[in-house]
PDB file of N, CA and C in Angstrom:
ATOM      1  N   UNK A   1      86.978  82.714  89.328  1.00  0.00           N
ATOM      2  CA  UNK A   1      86.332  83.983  89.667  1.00  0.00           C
ATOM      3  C   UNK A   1      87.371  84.900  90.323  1.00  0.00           C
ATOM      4  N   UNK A   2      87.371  86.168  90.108  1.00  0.00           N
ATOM      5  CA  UNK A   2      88.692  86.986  89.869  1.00  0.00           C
ATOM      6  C   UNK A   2      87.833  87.456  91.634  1.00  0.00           C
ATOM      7  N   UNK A   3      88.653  88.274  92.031  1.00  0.00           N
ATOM      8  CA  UNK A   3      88.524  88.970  93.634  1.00  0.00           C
ATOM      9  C   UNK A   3      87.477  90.164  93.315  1.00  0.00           C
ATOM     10  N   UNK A   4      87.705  90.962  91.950  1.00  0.00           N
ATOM     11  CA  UNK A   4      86.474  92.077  91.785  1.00  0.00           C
ATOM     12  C   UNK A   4      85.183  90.942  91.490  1.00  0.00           C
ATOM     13  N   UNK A   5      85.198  90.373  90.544  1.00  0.00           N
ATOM     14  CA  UNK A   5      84.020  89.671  89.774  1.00  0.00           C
ATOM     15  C   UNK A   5      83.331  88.952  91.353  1.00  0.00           C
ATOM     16  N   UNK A   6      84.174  88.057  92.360  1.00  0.00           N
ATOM     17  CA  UNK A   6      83.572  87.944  93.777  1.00  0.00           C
ATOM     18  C   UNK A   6      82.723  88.764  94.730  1.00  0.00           C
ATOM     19  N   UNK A   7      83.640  90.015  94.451  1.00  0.00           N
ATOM     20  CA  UNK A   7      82.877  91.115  95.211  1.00  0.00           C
ATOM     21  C   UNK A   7      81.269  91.350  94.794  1.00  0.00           C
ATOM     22  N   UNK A   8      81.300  91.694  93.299  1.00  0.00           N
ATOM     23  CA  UNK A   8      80.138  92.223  92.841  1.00  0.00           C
ATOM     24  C   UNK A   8      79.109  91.040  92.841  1.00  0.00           C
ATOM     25  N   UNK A   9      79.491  89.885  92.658  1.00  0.00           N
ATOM     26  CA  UNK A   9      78.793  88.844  92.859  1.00  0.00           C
ATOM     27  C   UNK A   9      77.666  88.572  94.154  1.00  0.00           C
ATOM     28  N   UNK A  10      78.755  89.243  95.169  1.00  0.00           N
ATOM     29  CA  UNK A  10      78.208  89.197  96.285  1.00  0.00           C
ATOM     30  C   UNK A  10      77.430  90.350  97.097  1.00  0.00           C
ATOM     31  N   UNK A  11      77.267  91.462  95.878  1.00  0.00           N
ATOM     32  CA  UNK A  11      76.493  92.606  96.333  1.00  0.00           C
ATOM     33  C   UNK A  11      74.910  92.426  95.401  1.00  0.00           C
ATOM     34  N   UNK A  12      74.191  93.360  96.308  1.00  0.00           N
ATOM     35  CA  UNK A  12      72.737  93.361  95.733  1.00  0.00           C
ATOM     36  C   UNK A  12      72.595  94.442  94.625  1.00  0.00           C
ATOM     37  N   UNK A  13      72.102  93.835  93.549  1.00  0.00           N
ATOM     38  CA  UNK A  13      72.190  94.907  92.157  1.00  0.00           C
ATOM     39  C   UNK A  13      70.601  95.450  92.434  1.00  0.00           C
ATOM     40  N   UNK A  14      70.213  96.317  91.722  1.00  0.00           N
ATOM     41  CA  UNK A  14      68.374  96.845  91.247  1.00  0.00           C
ATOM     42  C   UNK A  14      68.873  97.131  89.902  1.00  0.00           C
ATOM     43  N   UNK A  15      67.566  96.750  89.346  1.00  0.00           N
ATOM     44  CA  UNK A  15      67.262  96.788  87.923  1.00  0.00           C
ATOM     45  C   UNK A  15      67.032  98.095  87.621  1.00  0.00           C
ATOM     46  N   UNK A  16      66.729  98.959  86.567  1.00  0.00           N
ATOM     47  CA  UNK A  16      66.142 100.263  86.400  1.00  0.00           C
ATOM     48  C   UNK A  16      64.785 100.183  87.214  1.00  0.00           C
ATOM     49  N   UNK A  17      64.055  99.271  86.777  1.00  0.00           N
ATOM     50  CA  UNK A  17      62.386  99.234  87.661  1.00  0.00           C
ATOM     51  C   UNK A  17      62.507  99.225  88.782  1.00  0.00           C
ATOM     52  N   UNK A  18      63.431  98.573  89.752  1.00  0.00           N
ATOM     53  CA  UNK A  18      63.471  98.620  91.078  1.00  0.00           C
ATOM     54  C   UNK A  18      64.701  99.761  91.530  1.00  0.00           C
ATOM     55  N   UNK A  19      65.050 100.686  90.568  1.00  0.00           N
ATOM     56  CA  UNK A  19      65.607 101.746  91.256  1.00  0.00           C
ATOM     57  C   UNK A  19      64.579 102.931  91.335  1.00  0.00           C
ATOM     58  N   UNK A  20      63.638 102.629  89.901  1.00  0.00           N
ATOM     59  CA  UNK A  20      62.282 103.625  90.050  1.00  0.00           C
ATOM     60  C   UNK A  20      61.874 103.427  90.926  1.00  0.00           C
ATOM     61  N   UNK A  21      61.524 102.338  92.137  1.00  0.00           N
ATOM     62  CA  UNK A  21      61.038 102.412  92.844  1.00  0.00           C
ATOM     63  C   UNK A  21      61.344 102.581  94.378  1.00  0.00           C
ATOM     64  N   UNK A  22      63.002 102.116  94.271  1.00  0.00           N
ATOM     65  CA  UNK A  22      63.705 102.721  95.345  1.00  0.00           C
ATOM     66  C   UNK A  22      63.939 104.169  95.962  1.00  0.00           C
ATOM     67  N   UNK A  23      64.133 104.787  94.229  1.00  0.00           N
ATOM     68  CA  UNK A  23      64.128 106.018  94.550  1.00  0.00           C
ATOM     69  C   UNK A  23      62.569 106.942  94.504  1.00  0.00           C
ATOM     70  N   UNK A  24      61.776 106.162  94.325  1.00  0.00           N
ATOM     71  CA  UNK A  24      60.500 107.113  93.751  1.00  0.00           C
ATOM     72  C   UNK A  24      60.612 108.220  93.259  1.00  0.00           C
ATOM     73  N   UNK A  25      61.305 107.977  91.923  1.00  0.00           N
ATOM     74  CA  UNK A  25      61.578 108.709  90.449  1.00  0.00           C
ATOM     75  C   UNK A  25      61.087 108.137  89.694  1.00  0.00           C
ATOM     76  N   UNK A  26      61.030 108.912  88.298  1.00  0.00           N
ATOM     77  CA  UNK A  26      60.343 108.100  87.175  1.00  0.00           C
ATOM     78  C   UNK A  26      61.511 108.134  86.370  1.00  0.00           C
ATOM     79  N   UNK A  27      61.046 106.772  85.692  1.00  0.00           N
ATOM     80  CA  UNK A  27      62.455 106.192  84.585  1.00  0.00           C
ATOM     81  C   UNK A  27      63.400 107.185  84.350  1.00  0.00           C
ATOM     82  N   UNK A  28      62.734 108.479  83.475  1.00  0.00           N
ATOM     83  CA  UNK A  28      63.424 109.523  82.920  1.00  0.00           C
ATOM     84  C   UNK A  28      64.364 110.165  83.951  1.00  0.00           C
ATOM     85  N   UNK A  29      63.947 110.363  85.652  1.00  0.00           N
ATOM     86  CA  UNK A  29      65.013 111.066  86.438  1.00  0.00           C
ATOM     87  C   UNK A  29      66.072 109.986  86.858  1.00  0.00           C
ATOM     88  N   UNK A  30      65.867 108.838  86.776  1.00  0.00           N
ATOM     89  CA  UNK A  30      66.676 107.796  86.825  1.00  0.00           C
ATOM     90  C   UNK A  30      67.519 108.089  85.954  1.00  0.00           C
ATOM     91  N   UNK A  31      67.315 107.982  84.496  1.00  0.00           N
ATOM     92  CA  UNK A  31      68.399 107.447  83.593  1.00  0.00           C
ATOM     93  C   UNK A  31      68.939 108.710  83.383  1.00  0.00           C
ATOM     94  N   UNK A  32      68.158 110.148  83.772  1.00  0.00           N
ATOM     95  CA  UNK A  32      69.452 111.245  84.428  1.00  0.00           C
ATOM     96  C   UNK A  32      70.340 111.132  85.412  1.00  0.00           C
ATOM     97  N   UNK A  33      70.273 110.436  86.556  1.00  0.00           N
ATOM     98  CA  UNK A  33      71.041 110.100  87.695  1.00  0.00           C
ATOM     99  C   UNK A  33      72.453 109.576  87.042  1.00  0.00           C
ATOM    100  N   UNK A  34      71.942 108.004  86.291  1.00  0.00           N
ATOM    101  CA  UNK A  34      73.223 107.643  85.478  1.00  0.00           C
ATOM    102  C   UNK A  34      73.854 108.769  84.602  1.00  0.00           C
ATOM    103  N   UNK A  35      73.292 109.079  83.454  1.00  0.00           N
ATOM    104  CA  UNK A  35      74.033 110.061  82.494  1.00  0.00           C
ATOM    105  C   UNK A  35      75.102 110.898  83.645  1.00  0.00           C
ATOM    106  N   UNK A  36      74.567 111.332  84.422  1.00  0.00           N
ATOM    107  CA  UNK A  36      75.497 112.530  84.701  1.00  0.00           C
ATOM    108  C   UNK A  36      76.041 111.736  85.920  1.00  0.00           C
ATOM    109  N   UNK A  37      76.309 110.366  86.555  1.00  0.00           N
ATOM    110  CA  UNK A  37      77.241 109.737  86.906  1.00  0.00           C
ATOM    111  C   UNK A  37      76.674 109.910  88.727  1.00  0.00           C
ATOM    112  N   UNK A  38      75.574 110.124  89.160  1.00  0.00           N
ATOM    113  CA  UNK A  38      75.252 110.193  90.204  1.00  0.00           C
ATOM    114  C   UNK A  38      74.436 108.958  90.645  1.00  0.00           C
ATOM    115  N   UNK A  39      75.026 107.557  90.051  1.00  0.00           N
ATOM    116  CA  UNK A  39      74.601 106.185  90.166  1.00  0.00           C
ATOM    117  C   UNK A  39      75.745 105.733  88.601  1.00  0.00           C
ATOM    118  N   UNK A  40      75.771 104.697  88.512  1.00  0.00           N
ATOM    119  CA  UNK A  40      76.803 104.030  88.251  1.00  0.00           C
ATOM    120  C   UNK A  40      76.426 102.327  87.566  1.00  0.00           C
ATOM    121  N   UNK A  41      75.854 101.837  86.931  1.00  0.00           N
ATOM    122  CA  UNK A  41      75.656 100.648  86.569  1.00  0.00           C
ATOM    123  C   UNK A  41      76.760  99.712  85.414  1.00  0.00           C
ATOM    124  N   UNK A  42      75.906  98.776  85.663  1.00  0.00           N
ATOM    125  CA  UNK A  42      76.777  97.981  84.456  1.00  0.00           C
ATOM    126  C   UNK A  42      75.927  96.492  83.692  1.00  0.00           C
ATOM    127  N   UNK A  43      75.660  96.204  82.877  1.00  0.00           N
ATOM    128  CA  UNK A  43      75.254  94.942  82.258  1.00  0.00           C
ATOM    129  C   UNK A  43      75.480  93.698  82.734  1.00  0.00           C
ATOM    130  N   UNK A  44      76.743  93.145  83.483  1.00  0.00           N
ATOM    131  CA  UNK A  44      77.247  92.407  83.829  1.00  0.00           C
ATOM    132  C   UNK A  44      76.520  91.052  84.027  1.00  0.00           C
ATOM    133  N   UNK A  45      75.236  91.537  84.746  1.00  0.00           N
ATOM    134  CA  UNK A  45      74.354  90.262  84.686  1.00  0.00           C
ATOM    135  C   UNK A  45      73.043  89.601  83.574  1.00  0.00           C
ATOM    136  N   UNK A  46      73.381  90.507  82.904  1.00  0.00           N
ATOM    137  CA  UNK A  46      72.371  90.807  82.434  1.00  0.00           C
ATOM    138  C   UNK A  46      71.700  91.909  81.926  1.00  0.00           C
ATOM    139  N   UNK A  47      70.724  91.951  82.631  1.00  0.00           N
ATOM    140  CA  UNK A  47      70.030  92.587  82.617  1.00  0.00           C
ATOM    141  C   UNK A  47      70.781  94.321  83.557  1.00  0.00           C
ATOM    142  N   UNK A  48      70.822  95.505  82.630  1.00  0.00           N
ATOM    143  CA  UNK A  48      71.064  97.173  83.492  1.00  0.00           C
ATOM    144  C   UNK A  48      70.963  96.662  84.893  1.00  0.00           C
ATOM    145  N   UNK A  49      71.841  97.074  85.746  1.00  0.00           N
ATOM    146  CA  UNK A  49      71.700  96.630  87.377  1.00  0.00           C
ATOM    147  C   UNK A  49      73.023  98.389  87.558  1.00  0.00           C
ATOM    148  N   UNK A  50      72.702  98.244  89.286  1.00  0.00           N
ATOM    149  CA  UNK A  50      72.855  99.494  89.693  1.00  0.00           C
ATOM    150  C   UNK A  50      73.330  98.471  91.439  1.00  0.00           C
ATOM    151  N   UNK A  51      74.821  98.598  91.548  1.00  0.00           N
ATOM    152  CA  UNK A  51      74.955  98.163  93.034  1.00  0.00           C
ATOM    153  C   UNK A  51      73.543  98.854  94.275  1.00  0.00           C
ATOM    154  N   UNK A  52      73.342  97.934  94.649  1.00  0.00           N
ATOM    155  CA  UNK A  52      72.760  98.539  95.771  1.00  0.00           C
ATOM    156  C   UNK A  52      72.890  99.525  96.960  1.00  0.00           C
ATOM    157  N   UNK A  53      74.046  99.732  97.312  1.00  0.00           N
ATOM    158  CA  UNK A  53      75.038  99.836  98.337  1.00  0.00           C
ATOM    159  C   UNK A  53      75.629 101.656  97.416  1.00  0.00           C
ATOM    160  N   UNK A  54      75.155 101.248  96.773  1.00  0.00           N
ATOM    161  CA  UNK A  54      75.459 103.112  95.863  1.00  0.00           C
ATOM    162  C   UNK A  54      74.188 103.916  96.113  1.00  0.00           C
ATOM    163  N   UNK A  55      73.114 103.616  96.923  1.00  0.00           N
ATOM    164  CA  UNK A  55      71.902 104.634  97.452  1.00  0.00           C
ATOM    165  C   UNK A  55      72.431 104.391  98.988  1.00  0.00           C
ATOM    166  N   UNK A  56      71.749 105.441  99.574  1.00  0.00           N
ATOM    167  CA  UNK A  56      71.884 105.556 100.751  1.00  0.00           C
ATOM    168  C   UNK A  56      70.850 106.100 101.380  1.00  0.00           C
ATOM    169  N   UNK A  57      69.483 105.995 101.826  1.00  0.00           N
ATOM    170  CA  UNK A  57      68.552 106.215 102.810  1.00  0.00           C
ATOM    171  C   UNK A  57      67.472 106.870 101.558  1.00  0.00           C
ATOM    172  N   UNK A  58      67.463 106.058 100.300  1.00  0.00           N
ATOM    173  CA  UNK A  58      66.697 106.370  99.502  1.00  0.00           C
ATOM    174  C   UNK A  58      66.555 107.158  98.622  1.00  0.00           C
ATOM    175  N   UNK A  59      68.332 107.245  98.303  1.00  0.00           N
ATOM    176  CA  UNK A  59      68.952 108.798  97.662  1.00  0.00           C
ATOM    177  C   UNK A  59      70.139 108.062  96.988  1.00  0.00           C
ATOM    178  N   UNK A  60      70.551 108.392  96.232  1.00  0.00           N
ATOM    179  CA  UNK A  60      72.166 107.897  95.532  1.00  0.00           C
ATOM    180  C   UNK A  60      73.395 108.725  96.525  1.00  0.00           C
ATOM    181  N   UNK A  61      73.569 108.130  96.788  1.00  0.00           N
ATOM    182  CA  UNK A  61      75.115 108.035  97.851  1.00  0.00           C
ATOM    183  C   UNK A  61      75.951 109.481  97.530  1.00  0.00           C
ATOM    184  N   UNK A  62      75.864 110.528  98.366  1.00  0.00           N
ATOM    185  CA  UNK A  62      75.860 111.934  97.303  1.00  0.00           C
ATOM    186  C   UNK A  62      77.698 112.059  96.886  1.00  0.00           C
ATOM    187  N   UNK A  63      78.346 111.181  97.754  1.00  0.00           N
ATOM    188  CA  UNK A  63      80.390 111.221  97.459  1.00  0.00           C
ATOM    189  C   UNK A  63      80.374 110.156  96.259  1.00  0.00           C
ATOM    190  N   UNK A  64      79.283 109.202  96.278  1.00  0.00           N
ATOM    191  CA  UNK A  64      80.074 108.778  94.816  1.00  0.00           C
ATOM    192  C   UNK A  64      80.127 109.314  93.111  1.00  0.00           C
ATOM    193  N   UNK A  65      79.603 110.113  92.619  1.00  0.00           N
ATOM    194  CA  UNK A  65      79.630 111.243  91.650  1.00  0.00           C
ATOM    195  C   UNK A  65      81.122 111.479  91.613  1.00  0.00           C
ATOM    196  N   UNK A  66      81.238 112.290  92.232  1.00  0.00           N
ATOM    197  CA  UNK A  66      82.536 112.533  92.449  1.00  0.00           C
ATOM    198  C   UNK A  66      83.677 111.810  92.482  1.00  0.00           C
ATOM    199  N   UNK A  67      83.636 110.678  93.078  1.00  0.00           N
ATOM    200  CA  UNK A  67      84.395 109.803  93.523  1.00  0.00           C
ATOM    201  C   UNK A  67      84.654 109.018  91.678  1.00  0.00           C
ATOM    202  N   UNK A  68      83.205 108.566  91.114  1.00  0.00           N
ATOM    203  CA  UNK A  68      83.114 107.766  89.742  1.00  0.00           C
ATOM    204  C   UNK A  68      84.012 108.734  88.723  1.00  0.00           C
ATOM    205  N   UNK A  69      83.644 109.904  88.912  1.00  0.00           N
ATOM    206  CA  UNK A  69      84.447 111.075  88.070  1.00  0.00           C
ATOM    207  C   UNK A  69      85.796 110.914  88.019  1.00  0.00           C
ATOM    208  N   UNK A  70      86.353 111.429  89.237  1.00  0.00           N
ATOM    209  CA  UNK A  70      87.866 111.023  89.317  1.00  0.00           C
ATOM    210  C   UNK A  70      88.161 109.686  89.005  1.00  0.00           C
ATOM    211  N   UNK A  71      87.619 108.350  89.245  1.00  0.00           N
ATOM    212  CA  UNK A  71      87.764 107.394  88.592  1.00  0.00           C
ATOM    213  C   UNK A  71      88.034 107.110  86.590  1.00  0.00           C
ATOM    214  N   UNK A  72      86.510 107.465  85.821  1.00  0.00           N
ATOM    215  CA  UNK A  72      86.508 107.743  84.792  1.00  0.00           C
ATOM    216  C   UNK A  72      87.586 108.762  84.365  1.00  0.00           C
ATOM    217  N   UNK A  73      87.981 109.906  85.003  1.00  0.00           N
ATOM    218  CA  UNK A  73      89.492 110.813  84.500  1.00  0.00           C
ATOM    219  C   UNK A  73      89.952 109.551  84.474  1.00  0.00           C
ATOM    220  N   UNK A  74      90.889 108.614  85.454  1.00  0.00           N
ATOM    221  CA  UNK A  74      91.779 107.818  85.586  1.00  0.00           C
ATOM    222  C   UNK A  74      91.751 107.152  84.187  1.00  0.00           C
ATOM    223  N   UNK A  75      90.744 107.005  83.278  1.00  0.00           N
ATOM    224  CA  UNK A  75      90.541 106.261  82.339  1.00  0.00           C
ATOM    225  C   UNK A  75      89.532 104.531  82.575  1.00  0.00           C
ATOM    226  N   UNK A  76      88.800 104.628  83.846  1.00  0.00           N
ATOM    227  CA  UNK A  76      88.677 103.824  84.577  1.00  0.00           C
ATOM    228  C   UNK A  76      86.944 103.313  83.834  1.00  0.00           C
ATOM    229  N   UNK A  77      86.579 102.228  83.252  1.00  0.00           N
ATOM    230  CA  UNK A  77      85.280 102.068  82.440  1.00  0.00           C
ATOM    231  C   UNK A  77      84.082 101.755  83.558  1.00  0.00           C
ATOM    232  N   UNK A  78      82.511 101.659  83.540  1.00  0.00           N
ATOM    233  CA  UNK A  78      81.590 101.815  84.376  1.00  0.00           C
ATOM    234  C   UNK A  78      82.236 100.831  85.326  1.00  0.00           C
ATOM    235  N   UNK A  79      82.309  99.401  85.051  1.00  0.00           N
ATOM    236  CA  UNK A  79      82.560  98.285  85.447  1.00  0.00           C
ATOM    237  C   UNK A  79      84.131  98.443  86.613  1.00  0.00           C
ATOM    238  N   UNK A  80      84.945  98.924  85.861  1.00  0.00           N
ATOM    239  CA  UNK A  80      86.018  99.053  86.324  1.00  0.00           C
ATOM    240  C   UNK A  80      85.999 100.173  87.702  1.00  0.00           C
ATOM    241  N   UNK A  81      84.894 101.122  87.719  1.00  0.00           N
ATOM    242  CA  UNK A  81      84.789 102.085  88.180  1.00  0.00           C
ATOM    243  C   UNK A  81      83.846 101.234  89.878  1.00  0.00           C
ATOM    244  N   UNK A  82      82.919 100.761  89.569  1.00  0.00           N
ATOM    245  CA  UNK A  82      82.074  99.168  89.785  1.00  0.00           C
ATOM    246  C   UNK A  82      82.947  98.536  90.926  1.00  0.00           C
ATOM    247  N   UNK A  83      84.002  97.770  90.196  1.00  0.00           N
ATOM    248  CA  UNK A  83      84.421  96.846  90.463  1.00  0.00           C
ATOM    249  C   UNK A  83      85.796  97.172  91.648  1.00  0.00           C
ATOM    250  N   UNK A  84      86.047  99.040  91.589  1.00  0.00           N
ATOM    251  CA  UNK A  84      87.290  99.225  92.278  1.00  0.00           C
ATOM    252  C   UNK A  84      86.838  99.713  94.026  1.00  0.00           C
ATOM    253  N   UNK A  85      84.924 100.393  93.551  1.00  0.00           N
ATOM    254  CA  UNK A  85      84.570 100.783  94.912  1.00  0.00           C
ATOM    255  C   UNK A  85      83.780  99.469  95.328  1.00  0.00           C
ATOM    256  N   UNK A  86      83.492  97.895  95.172  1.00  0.00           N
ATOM    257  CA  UNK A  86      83.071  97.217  95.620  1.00  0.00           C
ATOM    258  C   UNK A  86      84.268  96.122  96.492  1.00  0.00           C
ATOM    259  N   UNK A  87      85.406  96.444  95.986  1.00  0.00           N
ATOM    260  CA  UNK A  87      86.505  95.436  96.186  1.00  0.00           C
ATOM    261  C   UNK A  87      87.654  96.044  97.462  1.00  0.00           C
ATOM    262  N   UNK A  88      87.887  95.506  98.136  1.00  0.00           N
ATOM    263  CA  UNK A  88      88.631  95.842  99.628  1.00  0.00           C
ATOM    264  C   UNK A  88      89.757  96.406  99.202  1.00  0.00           C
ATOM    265  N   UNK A  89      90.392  97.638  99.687  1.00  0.00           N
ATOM    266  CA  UNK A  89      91.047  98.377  98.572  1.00  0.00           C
ATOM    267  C   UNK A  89      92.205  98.508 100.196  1.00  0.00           C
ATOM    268  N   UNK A  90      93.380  97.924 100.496  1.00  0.00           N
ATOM    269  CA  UNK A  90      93.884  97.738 101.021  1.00  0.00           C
ATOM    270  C   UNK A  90      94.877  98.579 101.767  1.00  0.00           C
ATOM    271  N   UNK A  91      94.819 100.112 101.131  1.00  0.00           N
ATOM    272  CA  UNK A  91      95.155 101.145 102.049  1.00  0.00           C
ATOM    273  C   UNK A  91      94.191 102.319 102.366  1.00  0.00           C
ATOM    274  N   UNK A  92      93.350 101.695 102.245  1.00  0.00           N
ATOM    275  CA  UNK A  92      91.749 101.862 102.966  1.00  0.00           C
ATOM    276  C   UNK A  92      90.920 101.002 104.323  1.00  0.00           C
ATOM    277  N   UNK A  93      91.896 100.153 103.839  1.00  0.00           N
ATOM    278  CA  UNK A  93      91.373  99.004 104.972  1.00  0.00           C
ATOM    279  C   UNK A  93      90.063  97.886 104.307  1.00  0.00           C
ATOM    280  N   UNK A  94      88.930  98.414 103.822  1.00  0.00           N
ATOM    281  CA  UNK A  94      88.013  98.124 103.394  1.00  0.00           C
ATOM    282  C   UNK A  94      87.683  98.532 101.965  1.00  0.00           C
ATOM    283  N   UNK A  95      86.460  98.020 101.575  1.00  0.00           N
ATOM    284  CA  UNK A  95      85.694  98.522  99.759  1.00  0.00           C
ATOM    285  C   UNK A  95      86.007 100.008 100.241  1.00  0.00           C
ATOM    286  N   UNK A  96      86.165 100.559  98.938  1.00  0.00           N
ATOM    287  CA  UNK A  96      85.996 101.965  98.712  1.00  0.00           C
ATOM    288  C   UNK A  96      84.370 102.439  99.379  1.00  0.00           C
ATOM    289  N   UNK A  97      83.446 101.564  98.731  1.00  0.00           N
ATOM    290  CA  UNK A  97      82.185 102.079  98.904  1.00  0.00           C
ATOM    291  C   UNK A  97      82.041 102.231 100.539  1.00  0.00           C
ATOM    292  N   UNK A  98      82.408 101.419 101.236  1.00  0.00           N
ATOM    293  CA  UNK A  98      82.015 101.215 102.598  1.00  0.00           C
ATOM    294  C   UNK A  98      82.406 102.389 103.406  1.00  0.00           C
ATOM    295  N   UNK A  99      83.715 103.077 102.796  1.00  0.00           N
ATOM    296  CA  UNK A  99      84.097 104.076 103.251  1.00  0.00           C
ATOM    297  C   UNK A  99      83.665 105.268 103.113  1.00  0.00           C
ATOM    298  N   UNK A 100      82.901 105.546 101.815  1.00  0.00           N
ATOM    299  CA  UNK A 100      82.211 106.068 101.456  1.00  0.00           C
ATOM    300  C   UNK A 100      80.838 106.614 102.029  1.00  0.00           C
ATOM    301  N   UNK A 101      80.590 105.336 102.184  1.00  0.00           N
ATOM    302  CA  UNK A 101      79.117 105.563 103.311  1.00  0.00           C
ATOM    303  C   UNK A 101      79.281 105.843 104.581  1.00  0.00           C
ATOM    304  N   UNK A 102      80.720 105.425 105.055  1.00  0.00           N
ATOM    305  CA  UNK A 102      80.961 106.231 106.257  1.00  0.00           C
ATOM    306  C   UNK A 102      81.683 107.345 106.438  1.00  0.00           C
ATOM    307  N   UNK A 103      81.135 108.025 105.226  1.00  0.00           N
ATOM    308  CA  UNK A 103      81.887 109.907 105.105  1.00  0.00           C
ATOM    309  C   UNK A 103      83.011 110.317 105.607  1.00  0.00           C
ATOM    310  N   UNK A 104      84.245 109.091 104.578  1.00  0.00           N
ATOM    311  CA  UNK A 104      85.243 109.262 104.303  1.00  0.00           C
ATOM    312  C   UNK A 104      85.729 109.627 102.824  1.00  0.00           C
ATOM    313  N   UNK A 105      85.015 110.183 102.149  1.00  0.00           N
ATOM    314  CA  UNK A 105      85.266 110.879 101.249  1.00  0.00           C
ATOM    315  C   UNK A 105      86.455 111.134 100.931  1.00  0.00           C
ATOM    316  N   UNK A 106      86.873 112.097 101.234  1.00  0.00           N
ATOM    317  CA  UNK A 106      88.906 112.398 101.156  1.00  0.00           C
ATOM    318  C   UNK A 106      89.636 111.296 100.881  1.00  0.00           C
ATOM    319  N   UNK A 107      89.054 110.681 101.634  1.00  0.00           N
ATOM    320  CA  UNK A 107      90.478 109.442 101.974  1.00  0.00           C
ATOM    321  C   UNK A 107      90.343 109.055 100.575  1.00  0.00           C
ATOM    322  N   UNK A 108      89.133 108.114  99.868  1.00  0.00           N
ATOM    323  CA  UNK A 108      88.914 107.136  99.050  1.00  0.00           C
ATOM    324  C   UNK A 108      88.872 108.394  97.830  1.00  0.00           C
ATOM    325  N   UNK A 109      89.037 109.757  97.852  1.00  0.00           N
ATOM    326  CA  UNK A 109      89.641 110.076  96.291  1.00  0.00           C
ATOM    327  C   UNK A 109      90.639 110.148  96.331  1.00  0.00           C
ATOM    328  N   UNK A 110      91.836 110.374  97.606  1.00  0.00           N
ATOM    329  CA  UNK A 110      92.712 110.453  97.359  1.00  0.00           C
ATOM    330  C   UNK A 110      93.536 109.578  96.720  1.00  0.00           C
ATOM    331  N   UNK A 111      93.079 108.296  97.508  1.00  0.00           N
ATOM    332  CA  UNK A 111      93.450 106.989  97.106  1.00  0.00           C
ATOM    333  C   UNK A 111      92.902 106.705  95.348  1.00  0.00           C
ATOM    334  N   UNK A 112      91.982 107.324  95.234  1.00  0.00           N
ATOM    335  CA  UNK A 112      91.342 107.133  93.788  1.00  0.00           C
ATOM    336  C   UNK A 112      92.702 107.430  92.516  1.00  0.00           C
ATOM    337  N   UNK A 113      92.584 109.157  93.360  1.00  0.00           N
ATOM    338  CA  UNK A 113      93.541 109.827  92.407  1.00  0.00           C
ATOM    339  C   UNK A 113      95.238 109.714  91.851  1.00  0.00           C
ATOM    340  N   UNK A 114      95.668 108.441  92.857  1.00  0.00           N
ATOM    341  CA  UNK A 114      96.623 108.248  92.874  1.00  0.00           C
ATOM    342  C   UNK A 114      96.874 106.905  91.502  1.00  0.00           C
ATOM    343  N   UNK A 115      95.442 106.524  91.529  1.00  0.00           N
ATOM    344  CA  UNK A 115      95.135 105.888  90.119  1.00  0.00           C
ATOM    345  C   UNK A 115      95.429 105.733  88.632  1.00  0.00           C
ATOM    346  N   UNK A 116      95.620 107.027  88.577  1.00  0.00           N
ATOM    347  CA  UNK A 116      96.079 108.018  87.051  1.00  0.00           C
ATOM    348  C   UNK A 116      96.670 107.401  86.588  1.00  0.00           C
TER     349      UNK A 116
END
C-alpha cells in the first residue's frame, strides 16, 4: 500500500446518497458541484465516493475548486488531484486538505502550482 492509497484509505468517503444528504441538495445540484469541480470524487472503492473532509460545516470546502483547478491545469487526474490534498505534503507540514480547512489557501496553491 503506497503512502497516497494509505491516506485515502484512512479518510471517510460519502456516496452520492449520503452527500444528498449531507448537503441537503438533490442529486442533480450534487452532480453540478462535481462537474464544475466544487467537490472532487473518485471510484476507487467502488462505489462514486467524495472525501469527507472536502465539506466543511455542510457546504463543500469553498478553497478547494480552486485549489482542484490548478491541480487538473498541472495535468493532475480526479484521483491524483484526491490523492495529493489527502497526503502530508511536506513543505506544508501537513495534507494539503488540512491546510485548507485552516484558511491557508495561498500557501497550498502555491505549493500546488509549483506542480506544472
Amino acid at each position: 500500500m503506497t503512502a497516497d492509497t494509505a491516506a485515502s484509505a484512512a479518510t471517510d468517503w460519502l456516496t452520492l446518497p449520503e452527500l444528498v444528504e449531507a448537503l441537503g441538495e438533490p442529486l442533480g445540484r450534487v452532480r453540478r458541484l462535481l462537474d464544475e469541480k466544487h467537490l472532487v470524487g473518485s471510484r476507487r472503492g467502488g462505489a462514486f465516493a467524495v472525501p469527507s473532509l472536502f465539506l466543511l460545516d455542510g457546504r463543500p470546502l469553498a478553497s478547494l475548486r480552486g485549489t482542484a483547478i490548478v491541480l487538473q491545469d498541472a495535468g493532475f487526474s480526479d484521483d491524483e488531484v484526491i490523492d495529493w490534498l489527502l497526503t502530508p505534503e511536506e513543505s506544508i507540514g501537513r495534507p494539503p486538505i488540512e491546510a485548507l480547512r485552516e484558511g491557508r489557501k495561498s500557501e497550498v496553491r502555491r505549493v500546488a502550482q509549483t506542480l506544472a
